[in-house]
N, C-alpha and C. Protein backbone atom coordinates (compact mmCIF):
# COMPACT_ATOMS: atom_id res chain seq x y z
N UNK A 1 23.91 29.51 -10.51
CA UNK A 1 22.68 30.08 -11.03
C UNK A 1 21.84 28.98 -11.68
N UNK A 2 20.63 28.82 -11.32
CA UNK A 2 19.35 27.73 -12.22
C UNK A 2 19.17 28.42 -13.54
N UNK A 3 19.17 27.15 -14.19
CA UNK A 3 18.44 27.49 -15.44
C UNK A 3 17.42 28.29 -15.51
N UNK A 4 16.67 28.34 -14.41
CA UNK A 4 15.30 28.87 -14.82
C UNK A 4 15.42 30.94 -14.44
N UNK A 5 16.17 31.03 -14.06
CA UNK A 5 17.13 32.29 -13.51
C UNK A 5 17.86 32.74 -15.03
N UNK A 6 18.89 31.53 -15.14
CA UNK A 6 20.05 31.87 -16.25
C UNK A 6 18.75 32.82 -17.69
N UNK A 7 17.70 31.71 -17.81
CA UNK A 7 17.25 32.33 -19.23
C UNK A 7 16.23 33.07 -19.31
N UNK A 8 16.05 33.49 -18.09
CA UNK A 8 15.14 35.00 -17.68
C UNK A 8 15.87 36.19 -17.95
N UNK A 9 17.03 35.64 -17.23
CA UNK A 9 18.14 36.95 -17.68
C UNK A 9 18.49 37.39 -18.79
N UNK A 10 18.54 36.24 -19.79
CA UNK A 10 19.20 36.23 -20.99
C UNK A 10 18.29 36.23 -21.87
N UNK A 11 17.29 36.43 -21.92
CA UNK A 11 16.13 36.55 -22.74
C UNK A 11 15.74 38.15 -23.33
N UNK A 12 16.15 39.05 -23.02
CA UNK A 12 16.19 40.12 -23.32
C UNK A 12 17.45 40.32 -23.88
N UNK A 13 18.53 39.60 -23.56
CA UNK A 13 19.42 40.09 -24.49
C UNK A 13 19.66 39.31 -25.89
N UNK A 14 19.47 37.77 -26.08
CA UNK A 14 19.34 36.99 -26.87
C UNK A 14 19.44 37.17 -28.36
N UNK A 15 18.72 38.41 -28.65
CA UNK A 15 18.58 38.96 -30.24
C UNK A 15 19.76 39.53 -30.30
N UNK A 16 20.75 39.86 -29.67
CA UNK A 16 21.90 40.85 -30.20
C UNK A 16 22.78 39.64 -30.91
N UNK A 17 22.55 38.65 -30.89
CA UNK A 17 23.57 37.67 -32.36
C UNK A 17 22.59 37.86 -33.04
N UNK A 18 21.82 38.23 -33.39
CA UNK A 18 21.50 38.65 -35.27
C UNK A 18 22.11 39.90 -35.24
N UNK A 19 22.33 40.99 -34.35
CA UNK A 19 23.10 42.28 -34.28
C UNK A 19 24.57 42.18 -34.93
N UNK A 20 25.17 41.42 -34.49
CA UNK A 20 26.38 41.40 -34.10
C UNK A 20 26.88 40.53 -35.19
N UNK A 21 26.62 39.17 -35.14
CA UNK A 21 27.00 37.84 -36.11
C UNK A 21 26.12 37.95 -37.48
N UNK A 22 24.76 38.12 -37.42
CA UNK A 22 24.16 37.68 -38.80
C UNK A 22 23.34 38.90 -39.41
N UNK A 23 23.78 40.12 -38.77
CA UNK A 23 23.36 41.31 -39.60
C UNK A 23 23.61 41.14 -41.05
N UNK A 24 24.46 40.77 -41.83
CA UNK A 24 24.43 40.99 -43.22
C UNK A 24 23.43 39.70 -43.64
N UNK A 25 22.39 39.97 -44.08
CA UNK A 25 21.49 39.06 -44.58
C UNK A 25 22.09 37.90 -45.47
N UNK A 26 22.52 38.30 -46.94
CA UNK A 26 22.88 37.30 -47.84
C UNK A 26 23.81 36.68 -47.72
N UNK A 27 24.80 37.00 -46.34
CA UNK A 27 25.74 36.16 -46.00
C UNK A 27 25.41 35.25 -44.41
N UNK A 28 23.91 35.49 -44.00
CA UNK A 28 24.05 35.02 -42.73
C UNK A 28 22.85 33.13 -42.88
N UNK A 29 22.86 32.69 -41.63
CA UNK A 29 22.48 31.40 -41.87
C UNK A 29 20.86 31.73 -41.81
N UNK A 30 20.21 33.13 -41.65
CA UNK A 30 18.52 32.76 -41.68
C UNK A 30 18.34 32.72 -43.40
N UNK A 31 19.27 33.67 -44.43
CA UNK A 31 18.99 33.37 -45.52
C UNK A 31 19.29 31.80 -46.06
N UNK A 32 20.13 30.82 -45.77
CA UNK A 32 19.67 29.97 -46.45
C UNK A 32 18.82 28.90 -45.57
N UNK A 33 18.36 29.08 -44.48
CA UNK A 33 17.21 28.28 -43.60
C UNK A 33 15.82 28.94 -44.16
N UNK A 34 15.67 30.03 -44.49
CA UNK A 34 14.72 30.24 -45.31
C UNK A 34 14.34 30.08 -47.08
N UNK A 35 15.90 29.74 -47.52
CA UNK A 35 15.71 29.21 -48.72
C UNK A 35 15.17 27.30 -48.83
N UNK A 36 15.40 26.98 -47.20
CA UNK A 36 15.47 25.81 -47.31
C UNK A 36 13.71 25.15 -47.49
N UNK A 37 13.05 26.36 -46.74
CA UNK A 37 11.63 26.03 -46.90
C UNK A 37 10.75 25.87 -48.11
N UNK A 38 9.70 24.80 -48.54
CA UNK A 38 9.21 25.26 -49.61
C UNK A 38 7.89 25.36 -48.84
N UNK A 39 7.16 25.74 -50.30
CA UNK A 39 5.74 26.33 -49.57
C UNK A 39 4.76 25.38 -49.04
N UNK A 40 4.09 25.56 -47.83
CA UNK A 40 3.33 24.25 -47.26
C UNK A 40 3.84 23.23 -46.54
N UNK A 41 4.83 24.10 -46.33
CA UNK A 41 6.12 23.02 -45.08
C UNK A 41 4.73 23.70 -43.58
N UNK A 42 5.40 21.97 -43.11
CA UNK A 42 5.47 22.11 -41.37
C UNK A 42 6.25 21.91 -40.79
N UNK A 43 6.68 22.92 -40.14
CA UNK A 43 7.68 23.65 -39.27
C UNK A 43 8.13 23.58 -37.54
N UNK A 44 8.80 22.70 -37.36
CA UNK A 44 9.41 22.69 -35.90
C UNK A 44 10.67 23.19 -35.70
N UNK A 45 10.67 24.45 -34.37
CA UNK A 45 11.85 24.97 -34.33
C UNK A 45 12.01 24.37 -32.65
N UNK A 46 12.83 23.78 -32.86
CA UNK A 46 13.41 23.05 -31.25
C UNK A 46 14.12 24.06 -30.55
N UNK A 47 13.83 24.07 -29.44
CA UNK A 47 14.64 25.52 -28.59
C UNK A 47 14.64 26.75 -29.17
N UNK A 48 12.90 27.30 -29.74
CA UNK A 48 13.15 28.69 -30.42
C UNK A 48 13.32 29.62 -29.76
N UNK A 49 13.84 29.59 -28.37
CA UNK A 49 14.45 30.88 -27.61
C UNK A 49 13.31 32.39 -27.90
N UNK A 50 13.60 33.49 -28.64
CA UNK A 50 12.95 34.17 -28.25
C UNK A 50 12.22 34.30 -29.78
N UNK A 51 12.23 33.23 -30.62
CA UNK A 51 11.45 33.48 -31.63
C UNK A 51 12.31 33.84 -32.89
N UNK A 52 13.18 34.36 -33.30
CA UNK A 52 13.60 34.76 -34.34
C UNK A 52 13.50 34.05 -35.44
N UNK A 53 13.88 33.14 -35.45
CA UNK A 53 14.06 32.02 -36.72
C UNK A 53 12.69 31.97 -37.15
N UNK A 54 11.80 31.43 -35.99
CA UNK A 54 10.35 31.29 -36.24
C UNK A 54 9.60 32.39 -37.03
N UNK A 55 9.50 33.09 -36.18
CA UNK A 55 8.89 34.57 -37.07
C UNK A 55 9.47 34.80 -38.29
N UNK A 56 10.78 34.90 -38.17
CA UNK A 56 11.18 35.09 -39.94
C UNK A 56 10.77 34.61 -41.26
N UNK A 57 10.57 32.97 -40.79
CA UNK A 57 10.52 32.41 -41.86
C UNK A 57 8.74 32.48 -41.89
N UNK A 58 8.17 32.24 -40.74
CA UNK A 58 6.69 32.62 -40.91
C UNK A 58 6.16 34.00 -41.75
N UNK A 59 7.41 35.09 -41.59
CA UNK A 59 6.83 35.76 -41.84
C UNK A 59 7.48 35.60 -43.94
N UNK A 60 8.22 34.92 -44.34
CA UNK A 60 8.80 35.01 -45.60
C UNK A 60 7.93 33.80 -46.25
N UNK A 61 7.16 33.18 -45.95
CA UNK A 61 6.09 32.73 -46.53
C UNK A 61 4.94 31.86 -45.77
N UNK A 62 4.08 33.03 -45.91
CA UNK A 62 2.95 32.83 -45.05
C UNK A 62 2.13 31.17 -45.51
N UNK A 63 1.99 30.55 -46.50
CA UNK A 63 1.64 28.92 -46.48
C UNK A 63 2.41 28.30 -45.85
N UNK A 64 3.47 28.45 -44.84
CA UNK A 64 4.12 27.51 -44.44
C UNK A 64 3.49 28.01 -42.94
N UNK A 65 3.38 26.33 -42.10
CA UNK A 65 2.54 26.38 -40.35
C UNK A 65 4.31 26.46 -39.54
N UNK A 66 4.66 27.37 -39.05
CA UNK A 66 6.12 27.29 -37.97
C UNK A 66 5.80 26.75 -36.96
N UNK A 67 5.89 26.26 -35.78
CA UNK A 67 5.82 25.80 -34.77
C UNK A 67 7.25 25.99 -34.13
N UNK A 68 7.10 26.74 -32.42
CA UNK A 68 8.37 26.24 -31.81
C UNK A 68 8.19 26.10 -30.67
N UNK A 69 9.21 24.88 -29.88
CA UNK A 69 9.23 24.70 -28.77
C UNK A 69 9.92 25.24 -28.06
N UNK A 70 10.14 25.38 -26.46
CA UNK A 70 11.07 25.92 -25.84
C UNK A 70 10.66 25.90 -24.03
N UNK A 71 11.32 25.55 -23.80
CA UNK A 71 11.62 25.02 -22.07
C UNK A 71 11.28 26.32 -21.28
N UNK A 72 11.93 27.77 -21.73
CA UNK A 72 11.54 28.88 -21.29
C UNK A 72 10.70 29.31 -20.98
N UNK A 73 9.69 29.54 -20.39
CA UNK A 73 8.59 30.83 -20.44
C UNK A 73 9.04 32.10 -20.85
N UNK A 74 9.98 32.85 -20.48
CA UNK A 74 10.66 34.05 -20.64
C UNK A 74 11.06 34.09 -22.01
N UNK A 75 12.05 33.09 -22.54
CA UNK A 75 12.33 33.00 -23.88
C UNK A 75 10.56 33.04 -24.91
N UNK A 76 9.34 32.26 -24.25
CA UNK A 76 8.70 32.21 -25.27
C UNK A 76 7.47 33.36 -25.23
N UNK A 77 7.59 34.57 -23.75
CA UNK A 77 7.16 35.67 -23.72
C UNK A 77 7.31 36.25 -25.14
N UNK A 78 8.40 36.48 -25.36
CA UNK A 78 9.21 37.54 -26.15
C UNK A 78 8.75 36.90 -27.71
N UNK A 79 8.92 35.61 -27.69
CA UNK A 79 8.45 34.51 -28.94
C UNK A 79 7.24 35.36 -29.64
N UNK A 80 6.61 35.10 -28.50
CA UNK A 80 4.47 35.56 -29.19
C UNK A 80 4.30 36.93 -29.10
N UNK A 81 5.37 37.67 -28.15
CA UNK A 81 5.11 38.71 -28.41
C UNK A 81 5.81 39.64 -30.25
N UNK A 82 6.79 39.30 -30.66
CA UNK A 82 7.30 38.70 -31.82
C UNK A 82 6.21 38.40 -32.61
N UNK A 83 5.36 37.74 -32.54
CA UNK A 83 4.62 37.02 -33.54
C UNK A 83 3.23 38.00 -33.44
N UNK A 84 3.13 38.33 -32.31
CA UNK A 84 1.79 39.47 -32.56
C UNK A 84 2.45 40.84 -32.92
N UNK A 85 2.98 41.20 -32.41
CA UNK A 85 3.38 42.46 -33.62
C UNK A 85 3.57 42.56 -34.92
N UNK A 86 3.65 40.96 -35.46
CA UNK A 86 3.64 40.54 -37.05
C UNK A 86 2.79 40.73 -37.13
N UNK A 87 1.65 40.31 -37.17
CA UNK A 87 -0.23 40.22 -36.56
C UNK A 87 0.20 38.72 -37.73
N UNK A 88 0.84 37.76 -37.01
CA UNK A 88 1.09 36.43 -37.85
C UNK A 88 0.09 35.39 -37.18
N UNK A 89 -0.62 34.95 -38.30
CA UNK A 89 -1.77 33.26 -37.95
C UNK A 89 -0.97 32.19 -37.83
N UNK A 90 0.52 32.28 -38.68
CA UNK A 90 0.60 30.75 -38.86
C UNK A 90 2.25 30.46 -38.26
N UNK A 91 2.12 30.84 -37.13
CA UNK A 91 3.52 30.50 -36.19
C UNK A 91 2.74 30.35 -34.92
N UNK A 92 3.03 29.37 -33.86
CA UNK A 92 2.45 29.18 -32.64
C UNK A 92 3.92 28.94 -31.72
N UNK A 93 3.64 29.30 -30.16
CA UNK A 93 4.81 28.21 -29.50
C UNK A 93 4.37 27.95 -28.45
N UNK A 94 5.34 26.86 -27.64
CA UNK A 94 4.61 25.96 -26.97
C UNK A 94 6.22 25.68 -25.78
N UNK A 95 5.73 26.24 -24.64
CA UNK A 95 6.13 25.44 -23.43
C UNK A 95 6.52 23.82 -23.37
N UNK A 96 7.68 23.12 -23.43
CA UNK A 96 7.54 21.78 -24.11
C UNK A 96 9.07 21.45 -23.97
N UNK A 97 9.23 20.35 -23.49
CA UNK A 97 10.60 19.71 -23.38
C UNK A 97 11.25 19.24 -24.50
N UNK A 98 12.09 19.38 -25.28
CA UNK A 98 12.29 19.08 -26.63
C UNK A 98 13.00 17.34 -26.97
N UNK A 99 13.08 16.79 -25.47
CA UNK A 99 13.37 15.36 -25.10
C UNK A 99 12.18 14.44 -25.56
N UNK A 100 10.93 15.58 -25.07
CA UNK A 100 9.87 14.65 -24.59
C UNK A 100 8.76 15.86 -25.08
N UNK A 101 7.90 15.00 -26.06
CA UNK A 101 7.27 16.59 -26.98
C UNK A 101 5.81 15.87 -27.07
N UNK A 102 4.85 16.53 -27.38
CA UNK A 102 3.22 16.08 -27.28
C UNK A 102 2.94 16.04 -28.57
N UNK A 103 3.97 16.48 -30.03
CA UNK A 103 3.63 16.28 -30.87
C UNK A 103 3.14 14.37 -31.62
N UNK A 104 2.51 13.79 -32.48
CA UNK A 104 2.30 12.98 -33.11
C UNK A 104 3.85 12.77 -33.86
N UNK A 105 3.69 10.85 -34.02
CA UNK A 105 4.85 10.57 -35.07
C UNK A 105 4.93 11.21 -36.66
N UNK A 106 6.14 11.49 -37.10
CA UNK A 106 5.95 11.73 -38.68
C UNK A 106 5.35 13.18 -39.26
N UNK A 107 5.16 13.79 -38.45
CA UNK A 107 4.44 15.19 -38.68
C UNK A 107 4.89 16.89 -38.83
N UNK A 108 6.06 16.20 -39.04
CA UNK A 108 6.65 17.62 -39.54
C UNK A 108 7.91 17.83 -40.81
N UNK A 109 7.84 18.38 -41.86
CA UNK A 109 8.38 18.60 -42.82
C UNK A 109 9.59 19.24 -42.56
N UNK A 110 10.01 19.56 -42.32
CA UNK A 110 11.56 20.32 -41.83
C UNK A 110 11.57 20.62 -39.84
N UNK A 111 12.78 20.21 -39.61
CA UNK A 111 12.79 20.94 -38.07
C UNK A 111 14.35 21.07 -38.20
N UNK A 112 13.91 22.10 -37.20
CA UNK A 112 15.18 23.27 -36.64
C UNK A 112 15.83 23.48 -35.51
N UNK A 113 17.15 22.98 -35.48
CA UNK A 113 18.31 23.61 -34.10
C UNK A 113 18.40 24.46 -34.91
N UNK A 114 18.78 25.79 -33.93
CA UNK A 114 19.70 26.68 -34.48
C UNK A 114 20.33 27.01 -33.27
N UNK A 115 22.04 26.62 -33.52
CA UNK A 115 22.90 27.55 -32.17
C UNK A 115 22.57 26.48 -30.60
N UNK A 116 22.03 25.50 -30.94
CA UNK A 116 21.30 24.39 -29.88
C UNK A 116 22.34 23.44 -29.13
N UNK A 117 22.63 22.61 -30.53
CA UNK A 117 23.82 21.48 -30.16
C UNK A 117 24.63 21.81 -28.68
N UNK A 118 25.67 22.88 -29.55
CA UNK A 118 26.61 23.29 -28.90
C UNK A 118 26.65 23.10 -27.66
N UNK A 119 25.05 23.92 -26.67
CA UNK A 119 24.97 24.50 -25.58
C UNK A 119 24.70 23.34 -24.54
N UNK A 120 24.81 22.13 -25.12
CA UNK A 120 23.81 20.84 -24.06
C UNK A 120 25.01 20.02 -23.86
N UNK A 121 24.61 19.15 -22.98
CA UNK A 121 25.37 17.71 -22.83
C UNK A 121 25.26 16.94 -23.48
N UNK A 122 26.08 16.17 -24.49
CA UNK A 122 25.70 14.90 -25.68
C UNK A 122 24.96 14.49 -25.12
N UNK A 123 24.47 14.02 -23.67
CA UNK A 123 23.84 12.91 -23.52
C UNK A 123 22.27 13.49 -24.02
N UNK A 124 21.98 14.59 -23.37
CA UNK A 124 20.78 15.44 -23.81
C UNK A 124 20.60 15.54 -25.18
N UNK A 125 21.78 15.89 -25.63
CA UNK A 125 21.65 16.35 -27.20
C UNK A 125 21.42 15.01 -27.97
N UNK A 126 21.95 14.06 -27.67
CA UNK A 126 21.33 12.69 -28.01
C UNK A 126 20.20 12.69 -27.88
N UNK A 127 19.46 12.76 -26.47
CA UNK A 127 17.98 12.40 -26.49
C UNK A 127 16.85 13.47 -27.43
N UNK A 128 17.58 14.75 -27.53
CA UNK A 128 16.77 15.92 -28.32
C UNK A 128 16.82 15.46 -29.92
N UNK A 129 17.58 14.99 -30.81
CA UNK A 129 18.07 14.41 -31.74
C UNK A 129 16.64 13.22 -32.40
N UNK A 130 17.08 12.38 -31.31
CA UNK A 130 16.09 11.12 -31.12
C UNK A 130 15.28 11.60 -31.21
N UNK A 131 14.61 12.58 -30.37
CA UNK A 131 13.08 12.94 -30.16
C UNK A 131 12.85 13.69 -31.67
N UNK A 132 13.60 14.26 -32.28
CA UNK A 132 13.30 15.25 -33.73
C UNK A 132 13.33 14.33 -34.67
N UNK A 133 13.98 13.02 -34.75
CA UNK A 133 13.77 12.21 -35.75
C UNK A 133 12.16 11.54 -35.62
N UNK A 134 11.73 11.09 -34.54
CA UNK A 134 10.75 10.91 -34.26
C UNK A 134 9.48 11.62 -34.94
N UNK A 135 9.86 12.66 -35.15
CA UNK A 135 8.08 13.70 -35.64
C UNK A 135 8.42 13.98 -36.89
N UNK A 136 9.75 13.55 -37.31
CA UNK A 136 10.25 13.92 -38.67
C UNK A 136 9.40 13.08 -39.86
N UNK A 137 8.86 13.69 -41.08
CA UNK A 137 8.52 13.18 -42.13
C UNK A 137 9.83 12.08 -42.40
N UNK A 138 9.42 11.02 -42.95
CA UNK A 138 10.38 10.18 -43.57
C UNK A 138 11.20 10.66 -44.80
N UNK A 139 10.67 11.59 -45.56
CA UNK A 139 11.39 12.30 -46.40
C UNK A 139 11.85 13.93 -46.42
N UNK A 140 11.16 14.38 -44.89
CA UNK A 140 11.47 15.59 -44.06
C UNK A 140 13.60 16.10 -44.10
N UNK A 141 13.18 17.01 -43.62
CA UNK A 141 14.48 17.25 -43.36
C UNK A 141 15.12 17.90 -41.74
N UNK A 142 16.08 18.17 -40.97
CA UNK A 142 16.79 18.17 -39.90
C UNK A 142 17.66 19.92 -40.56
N UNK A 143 17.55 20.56 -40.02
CA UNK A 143 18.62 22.03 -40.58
C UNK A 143 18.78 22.70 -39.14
N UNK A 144 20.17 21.96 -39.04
CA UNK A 144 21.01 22.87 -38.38
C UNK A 144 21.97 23.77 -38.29
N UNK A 145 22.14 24.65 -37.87
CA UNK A 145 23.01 25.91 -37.50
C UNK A 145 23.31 26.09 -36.77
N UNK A 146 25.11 25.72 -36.56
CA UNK A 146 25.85 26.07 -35.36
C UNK A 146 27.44 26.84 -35.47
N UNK A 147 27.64 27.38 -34.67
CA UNK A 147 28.60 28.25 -35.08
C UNK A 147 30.04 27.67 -35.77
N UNK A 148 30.63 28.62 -36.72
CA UNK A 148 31.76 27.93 -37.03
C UNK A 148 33.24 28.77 -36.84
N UNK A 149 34.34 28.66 -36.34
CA UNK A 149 35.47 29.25 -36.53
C UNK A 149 35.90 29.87 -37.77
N UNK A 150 35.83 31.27 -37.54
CA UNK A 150 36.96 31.88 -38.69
C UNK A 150 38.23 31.97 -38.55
N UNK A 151 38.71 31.59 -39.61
CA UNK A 151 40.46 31.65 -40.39
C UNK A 151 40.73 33.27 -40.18
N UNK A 152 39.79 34.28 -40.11
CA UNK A 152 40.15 35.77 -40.34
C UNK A 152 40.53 36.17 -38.79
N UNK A 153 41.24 37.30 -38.99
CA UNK A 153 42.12 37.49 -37.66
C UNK A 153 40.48 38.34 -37.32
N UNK A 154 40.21 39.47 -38.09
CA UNK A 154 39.13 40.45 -37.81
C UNK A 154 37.93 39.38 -37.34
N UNK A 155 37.61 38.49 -37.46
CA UNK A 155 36.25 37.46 -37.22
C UNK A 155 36.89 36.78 -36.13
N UNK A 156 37.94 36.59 -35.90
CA UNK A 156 38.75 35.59 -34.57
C UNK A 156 38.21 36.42 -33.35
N UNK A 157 38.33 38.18 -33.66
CA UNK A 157 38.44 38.93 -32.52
C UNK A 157 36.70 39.05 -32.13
N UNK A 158 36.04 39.05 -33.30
CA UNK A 158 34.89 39.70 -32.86
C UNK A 158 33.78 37.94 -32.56
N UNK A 159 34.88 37.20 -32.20
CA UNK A 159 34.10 35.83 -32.42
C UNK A 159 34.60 35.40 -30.85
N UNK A 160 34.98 36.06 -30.06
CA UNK A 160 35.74 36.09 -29.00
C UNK A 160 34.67 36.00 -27.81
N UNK A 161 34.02 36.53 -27.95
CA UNK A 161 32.81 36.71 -26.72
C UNK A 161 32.20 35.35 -26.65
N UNK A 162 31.98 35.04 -27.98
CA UNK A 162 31.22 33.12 -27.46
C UNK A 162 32.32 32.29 -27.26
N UNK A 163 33.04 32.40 -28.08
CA UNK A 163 34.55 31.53 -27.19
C UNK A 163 34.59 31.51 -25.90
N UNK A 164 34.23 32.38 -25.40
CA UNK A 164 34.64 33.00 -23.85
C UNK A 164 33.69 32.50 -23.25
N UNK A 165 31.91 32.90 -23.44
CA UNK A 165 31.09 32.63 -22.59
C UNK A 165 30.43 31.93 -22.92
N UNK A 166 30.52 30.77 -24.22
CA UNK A 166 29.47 29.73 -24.28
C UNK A 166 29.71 28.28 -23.20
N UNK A 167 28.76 27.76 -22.91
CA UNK A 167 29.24 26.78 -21.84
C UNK A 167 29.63 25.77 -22.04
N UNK A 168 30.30 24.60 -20.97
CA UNK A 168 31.42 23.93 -21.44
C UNK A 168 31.37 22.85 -22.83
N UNK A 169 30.10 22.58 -22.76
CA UNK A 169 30.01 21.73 -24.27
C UNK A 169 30.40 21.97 -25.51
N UNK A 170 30.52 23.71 -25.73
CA UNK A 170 30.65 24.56 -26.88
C UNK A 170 32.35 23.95 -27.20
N UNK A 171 33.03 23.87 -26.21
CA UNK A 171 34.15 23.55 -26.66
C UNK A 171 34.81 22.22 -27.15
N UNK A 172 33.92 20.99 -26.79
CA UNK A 172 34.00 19.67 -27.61
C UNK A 172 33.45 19.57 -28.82
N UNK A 173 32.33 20.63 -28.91
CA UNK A 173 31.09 19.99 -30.00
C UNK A 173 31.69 21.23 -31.44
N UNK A 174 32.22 22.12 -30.74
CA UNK A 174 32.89 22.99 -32.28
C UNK A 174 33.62 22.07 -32.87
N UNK A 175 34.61 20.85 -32.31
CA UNK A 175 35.22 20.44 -33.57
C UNK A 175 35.56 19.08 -33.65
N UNK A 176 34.15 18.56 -33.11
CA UNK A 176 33.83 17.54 -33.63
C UNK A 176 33.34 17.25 -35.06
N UNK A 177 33.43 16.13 -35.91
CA UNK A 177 32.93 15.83 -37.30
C UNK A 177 31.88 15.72 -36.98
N UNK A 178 30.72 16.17 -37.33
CA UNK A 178 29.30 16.24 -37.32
C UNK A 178 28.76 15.29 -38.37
N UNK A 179 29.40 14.94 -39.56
CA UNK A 179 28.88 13.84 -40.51
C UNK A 179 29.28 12.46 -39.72
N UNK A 180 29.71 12.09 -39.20
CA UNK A 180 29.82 10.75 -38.13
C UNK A 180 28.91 11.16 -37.16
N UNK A 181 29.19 11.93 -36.59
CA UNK A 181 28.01 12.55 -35.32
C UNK A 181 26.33 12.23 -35.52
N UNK A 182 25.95 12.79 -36.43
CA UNK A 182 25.04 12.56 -37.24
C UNK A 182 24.41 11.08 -37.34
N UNK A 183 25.48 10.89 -38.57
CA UNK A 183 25.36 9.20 -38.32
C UNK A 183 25.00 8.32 -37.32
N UNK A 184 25.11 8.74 -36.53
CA UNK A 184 24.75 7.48 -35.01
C UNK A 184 24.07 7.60 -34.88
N UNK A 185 22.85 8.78 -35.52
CA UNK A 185 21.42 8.68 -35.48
C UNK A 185 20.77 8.46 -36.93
N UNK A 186 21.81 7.91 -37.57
CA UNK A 186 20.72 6.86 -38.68
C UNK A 186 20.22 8.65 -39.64
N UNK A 187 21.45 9.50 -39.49
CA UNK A 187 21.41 10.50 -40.27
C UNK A 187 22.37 11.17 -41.36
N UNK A 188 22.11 11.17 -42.40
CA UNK A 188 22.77 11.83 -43.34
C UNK A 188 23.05 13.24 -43.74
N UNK A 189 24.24 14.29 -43.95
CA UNK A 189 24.36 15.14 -44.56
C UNK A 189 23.95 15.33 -45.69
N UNK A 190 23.37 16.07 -46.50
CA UNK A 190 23.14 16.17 -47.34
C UNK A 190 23.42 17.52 -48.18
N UNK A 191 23.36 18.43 -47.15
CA UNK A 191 24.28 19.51 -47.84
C UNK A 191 24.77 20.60 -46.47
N UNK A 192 26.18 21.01 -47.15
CA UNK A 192 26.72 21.90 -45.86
C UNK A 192 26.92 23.42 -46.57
N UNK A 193 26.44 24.77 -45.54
CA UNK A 193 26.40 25.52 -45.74
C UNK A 193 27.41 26.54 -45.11
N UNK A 194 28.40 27.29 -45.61
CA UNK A 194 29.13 28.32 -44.53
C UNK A 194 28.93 29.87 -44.86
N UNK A 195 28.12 29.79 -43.78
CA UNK A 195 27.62 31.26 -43.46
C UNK A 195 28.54 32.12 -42.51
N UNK A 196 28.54 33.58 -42.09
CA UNK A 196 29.24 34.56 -41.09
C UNK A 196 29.07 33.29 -39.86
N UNK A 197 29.88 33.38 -39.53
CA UNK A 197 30.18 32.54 -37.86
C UNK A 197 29.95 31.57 -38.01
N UNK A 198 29.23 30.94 -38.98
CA UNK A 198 27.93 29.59 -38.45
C UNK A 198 28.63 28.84 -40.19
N UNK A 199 27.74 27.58 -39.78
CA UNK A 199 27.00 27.00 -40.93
C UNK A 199 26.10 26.06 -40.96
N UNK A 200 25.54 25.92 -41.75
CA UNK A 200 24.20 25.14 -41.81
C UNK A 200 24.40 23.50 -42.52
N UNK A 201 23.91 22.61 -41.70
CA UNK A 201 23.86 21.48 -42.30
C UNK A 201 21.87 21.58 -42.86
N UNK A 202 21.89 20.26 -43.85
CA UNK A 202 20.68 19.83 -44.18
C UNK A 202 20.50 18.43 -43.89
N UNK A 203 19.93 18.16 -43.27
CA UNK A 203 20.16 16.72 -42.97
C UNK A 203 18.85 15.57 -43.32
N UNK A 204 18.74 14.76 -43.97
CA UNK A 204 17.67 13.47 -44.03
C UNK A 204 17.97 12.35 -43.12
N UNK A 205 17.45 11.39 -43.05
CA UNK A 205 17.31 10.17 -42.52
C UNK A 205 17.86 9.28 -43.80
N UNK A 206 18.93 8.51 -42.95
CA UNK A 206 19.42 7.91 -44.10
C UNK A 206 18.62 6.65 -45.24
N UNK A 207 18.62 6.90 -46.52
CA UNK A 207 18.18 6.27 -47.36
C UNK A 207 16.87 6.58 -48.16
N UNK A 208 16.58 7.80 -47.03
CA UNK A 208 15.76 8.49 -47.48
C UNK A 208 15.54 9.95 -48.92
């Protein structure tokens, strides 16, 4: 099956992990990606799939500009359609290779994987990395969210379906050290978050 097939299909179903994984709000990773924003941030969400992250936080404080990219058409149907039923001004998205982006150097205050890493080939995920440091403020930040293994037998079972069907990268990149990982792009942890399934790194440019 082509990519361009695979995420037509999957674009309608896409929202059922906030169903399923991050229904409880104060324990899931959009509450602290939205604590991470302050007001008058500019906002890049790399691979915003069908919008969620974007809209949320657009919609939890309207001075902040969201922006997201995404390879999809189908994924970014659903995006704007999302964002006009908000009747939201200050979220846009954009058709756009996240390797290779039309944005300017230095121009964005926070950007966002969420659930991204996992799904690519290092070699890609290298070049997507590169390209986000690139538009990154020098004192900006990197917040990612990717899934994490539970210790609980009840979370083992219901954590079973992405075990099963995420694709083959999901299974090197869960348990790899991500603070070395990181590092090879001249990036620092700065704080780690564990949320339902997931957790969230915060990441700067080192020395910054």
């Amino acid at each position: 099956m082509n990519s361009v097939l695979f995420y037509k299909l999957m674009s309608g179903f896409y929202d059922l992990l906030d169903v399923i994984y991050f229904r409880k709000y104060e324990t899931s990773p959009r509450k602290v990606v939205n604590e991470s924003i302050k007001p008058g941030d500019k906002i890049l969400e790399l691979c915003t799939g069908t919008g969620t992250n974007a809209v949320n936080i657009a919609k939890w404080d309207k001075s902040v500009v969201v922006k997201g990219v995404d390879i999809s058409k189908h994924m970014l149907i659903i995006a704007k359609s999302k964002a006009r039923k908000e009747s939201l001004s200050n979220t846009k998205f954009f058709q756009m290779d996240a390797t290779n982006m039309k944005f300017k150097d230095k121009c964005f205050d926070k950007i966002l994987l969420s659930l991204v890493l996992h799904e690519t080939e290092e070699e890609f995920a290298g070049k997507m990395i590169t390209e986000a440091i690139r538009v990154l403020k020098d004192d900006g930040e990197i917040i990612i969210t990717e899934w994490e293994r539970s210790r609980e037998l009840l979370k083992k079972i219901i954590f079973l379906p992405i075990e099963v069907l995420e694709p083959k990268p999901y299974r090197t990149f869960v348990i790899k050290d991500l603070y070395t990982y990181f590092a090879r792009f001249g990036l620092e942890v700065i704080e780690e978050i564990h949320c339902d399934y997931s957790k969230v790194l915060r990441l700067r440019k080192n020395g910054k």
